[in-house]
C-alpha atoms as a PDB file:
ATOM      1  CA  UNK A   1      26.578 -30.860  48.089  1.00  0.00           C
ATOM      2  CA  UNK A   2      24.429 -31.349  44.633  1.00  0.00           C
ATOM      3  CA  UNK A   3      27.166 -31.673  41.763  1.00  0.00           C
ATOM      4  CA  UNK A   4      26.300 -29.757  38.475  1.00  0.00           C
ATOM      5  CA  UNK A   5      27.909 -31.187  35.524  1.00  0.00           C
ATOM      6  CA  UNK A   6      28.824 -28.847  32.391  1.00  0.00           C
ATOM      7  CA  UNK A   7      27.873 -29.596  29.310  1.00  0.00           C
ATOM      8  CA  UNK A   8      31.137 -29.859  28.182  1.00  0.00           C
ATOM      9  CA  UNK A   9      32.013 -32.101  30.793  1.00  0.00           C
ATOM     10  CA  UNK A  10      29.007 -34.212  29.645  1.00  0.00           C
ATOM     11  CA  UNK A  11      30.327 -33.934  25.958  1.00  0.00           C
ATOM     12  CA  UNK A  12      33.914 -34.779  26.609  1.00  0.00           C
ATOM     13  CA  UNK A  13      32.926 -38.139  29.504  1.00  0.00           C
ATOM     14  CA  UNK A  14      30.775 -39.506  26.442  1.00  0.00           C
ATOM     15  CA  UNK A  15      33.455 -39.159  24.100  1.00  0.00           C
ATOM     16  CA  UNK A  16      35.565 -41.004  26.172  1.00  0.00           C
ATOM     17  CA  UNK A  17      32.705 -43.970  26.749  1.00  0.00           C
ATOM     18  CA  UNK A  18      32.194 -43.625  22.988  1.00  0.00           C
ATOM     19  CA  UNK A  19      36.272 -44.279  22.062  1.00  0.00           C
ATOM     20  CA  UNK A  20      36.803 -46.682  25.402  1.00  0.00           C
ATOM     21  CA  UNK A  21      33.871 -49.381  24.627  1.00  0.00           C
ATOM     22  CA  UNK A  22      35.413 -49.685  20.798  1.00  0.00           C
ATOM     23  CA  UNK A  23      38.332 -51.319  22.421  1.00  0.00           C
ATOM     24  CA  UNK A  24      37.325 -52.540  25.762  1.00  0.00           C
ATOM     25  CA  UNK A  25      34.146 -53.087  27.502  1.00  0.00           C
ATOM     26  CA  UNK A  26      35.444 -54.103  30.814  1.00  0.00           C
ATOM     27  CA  UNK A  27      38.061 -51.300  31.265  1.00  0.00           C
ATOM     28  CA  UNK A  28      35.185 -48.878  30.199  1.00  0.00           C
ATOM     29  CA  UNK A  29      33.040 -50.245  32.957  1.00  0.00           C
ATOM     30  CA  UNK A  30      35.775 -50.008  35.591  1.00  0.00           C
ATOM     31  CA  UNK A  31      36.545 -45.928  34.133  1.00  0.00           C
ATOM     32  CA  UNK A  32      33.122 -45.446  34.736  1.00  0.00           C
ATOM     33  CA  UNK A  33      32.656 -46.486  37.975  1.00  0.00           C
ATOM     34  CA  UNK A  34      35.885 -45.169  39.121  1.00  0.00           C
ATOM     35  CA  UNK A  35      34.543 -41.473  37.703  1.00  0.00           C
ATOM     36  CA  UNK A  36      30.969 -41.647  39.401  1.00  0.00           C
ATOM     37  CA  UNK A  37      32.799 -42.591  42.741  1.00  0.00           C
ATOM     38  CA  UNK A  38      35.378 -39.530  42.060  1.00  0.00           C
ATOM     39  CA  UNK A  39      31.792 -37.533  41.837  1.00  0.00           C
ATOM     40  CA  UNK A  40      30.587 -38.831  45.345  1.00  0.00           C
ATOM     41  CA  UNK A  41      33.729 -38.094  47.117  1.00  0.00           C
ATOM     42  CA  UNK A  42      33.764 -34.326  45.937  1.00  0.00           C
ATOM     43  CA  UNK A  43      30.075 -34.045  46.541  1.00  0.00           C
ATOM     44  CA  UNK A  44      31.162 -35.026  50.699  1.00  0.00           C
ATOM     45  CA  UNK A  45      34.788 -33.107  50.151  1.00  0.00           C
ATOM     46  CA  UNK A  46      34.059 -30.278  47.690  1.00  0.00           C
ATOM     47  CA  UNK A  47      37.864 -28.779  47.999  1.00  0.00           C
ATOM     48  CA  UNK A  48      38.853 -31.656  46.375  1.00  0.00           C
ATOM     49  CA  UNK A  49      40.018 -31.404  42.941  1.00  0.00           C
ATOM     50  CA  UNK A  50      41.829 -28.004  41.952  1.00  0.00           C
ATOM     51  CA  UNK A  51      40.019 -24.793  40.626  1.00  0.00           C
ATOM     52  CA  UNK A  52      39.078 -23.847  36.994  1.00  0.00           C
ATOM     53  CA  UNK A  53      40.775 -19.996  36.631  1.00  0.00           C
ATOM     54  CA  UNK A  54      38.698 -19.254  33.433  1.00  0.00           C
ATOM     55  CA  UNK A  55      35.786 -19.640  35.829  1.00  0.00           C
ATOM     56  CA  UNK A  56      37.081 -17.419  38.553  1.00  0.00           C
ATOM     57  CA  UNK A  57      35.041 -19.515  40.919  1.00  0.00           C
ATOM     58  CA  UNK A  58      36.155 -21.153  44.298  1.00  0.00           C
ATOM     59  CA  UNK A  59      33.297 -23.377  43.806  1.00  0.00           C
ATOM     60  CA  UNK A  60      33.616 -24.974  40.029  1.00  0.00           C
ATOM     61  CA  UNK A  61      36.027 -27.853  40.730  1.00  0.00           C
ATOM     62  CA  UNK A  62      38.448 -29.904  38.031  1.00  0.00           C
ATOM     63  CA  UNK A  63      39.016 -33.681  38.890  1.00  0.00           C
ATOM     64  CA  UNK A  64      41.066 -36.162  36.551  1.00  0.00           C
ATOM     65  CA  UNK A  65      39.957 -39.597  36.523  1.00  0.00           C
ATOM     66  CA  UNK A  66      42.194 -42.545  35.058  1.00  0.00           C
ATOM     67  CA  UNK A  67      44.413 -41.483  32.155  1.00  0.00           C
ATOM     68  CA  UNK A  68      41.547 -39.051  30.650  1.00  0.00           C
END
């Protein structure tokens, strides 16, 4: 399964890289890794993760990583 990132999505995981590396470099390393491995398991599961209602579709999937 191909995973399509929002923009807002895109807006709000920068944001978080953006405040994270101000404090600490390592832990935003580990975030990020932890969040693209997140993305490969839903791309081989794509249940996983709960729906979006406002998007009324099945297929557009919500997954929280870490404390963000």
């Amino acid at each position: 399964m191909k995973i399509i990132w929002s923009p807002e999505s895109v807006g709000q995981v920068n944001g978080i890289l953006r405040d994270m590396t101000e404090f600490d470099a390592v832990s935003t390393n580990r975030w990020l890794t932890e969040l693209l491995a997140s993305v490969d398991r839903i791309a081989k599961f794509p249940k996983l993760g709960r729906t979006i209602p406002k998007h009324n579709d099945p297929s557009v999937r919500q997954l929280l990583v870490g404390k963000f």
